[in-house]
N, C-alpha and C. Protein backbone atom coordinates (compact mmCIF):
# COMPACT_ATOMS: atom_id res chain seq x y z
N UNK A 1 -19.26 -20.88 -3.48
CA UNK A 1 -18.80 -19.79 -2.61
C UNK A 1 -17.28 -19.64 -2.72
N UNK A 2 -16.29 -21.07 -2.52
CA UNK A 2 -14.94 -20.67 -2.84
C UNK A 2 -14.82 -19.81 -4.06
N UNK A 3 -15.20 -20.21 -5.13
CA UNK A 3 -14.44 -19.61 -6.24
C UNK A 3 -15.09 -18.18 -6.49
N UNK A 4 -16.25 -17.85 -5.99
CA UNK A 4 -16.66 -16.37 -5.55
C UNK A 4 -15.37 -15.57 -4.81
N UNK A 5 -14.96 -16.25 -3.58
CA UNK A 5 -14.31 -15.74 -2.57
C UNK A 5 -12.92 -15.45 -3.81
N UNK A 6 -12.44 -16.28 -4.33
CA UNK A 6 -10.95 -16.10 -4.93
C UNK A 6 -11.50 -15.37 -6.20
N UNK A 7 -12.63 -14.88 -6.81
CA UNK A 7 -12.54 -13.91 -7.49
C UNK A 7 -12.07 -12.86 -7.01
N UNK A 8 -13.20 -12.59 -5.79
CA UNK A 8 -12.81 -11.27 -4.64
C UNK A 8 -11.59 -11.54 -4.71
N UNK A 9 -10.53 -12.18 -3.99
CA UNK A 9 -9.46 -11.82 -3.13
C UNK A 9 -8.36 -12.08 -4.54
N UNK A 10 -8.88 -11.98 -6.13
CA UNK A 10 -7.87 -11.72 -7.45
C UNK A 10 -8.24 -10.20 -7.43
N UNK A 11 -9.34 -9.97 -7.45
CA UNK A 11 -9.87 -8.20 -7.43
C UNK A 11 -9.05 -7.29 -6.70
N UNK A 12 -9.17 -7.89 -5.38
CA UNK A 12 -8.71 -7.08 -4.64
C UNK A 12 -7.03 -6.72 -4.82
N UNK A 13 -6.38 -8.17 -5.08
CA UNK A 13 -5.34 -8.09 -5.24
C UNK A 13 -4.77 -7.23 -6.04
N UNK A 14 -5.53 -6.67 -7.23
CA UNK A 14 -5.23 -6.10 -8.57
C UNK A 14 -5.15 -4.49 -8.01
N UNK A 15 -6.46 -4.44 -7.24
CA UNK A 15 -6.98 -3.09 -6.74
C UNK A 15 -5.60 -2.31 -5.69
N UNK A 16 -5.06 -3.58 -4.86
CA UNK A 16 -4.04 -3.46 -4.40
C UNK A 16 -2.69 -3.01 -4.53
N UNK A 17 -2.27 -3.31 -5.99
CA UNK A 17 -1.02 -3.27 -6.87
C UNK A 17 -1.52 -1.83 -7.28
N UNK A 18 -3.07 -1.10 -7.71
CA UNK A 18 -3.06 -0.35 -8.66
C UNK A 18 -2.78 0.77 -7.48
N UNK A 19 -3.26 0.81 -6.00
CA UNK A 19 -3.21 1.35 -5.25
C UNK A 19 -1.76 1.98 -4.91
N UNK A 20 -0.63 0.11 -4.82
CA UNK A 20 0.99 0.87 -4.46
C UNK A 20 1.29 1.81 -5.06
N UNK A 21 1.06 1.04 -6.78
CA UNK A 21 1.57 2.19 -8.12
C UNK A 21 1.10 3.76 -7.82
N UNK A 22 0.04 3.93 -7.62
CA UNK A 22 -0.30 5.49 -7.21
C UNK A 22 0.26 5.99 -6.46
N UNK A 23 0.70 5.43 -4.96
CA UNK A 23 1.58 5.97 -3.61
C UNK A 23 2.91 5.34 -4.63
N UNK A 24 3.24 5.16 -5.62
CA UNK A 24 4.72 5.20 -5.67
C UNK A 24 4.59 6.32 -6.56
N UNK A 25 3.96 6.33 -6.92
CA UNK A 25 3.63 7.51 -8.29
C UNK A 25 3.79 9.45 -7.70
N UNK A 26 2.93 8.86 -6.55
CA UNK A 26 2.64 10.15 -5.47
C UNK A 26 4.03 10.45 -4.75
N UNK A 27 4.29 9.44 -4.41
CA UNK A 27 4.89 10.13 -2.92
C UNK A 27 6.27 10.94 -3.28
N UNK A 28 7.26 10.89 -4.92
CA UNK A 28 8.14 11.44 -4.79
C UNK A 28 7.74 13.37 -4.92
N UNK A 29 6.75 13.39 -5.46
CA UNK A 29 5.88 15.03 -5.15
C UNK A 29 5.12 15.08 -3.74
N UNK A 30 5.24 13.98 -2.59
CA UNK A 30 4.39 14.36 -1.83
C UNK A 30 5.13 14.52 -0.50
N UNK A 31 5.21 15.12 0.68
CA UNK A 31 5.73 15.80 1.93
C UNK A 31 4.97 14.41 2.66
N UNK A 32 5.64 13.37 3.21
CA UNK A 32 5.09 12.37 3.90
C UNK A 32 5.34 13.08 5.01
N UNK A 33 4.31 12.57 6.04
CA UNK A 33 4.56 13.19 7.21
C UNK A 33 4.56 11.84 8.42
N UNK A 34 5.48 11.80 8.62
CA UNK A 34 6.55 10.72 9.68
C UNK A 34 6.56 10.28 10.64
N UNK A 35 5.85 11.94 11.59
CA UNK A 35 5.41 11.96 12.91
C UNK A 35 4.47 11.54 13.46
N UNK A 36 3.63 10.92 12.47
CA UNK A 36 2.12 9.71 12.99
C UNK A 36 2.40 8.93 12.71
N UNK A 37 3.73 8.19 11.87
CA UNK A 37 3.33 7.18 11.55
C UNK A 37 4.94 6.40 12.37
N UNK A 38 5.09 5.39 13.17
CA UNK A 38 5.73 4.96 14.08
C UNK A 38 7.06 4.02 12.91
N UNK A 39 8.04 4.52 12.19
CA UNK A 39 8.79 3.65 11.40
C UNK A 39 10.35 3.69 11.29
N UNK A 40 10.75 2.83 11.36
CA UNK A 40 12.16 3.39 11.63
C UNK A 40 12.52 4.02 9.92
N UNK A 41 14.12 4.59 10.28
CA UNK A 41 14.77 5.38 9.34
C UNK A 41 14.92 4.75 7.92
N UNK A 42 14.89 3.16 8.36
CA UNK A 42 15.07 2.55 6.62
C UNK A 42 14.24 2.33 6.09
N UNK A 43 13.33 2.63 6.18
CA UNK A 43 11.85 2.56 5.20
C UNK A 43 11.93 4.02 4.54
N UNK A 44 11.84 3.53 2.97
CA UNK A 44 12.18 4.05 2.28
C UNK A 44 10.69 4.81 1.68
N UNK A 45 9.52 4.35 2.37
CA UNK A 45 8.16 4.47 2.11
C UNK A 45 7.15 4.41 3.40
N UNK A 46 7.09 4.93 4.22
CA UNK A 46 6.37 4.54 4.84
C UNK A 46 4.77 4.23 4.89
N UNK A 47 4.29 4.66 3.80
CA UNK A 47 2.72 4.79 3.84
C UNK A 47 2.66 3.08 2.57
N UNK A 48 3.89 2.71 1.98
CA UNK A 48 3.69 1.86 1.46
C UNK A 48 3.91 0.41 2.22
N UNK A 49 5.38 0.79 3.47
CA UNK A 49 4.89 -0.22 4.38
C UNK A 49 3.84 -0.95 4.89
N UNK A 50 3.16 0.58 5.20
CA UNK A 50 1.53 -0.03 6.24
C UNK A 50 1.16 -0.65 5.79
N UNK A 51 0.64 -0.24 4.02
CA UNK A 51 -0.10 -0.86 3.54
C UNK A 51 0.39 -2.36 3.19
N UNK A 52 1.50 -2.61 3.14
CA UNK A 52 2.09 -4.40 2.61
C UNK A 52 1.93 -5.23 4.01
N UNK A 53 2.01 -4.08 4.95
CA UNK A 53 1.33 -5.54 6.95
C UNK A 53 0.26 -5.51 6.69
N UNK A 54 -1.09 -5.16 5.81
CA UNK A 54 -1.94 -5.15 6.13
C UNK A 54 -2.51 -6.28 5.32
């Protein structure tokens, strides 16, 4: 079961990275919208924040 589990959580990890790359890929064409999402002024990303607390 461990080494099941740390396949998953290498997968995911990968799935993870391929995910930032797209929101970094995206977001300089994309209108983030600010007002739902609670972040101060120096986040230079906010939708990439969320996703790195999570």
């Amino acid at each position: 079961i461990n080494a099941e589990l740390k396949t998953q959580m290498e997968e995911l990890k990968q799935e993870r990275q391929q995910l930032i790359l797209m929101l970094n890929r995206h977001h300089p064409t994309c209108i983030v919208r600010t007002d739902s999402i609670k972040t101060p002024d120096s986040e230079g990303n906010p939708l990439l924040e969320q996703l790195e607390k999570k």
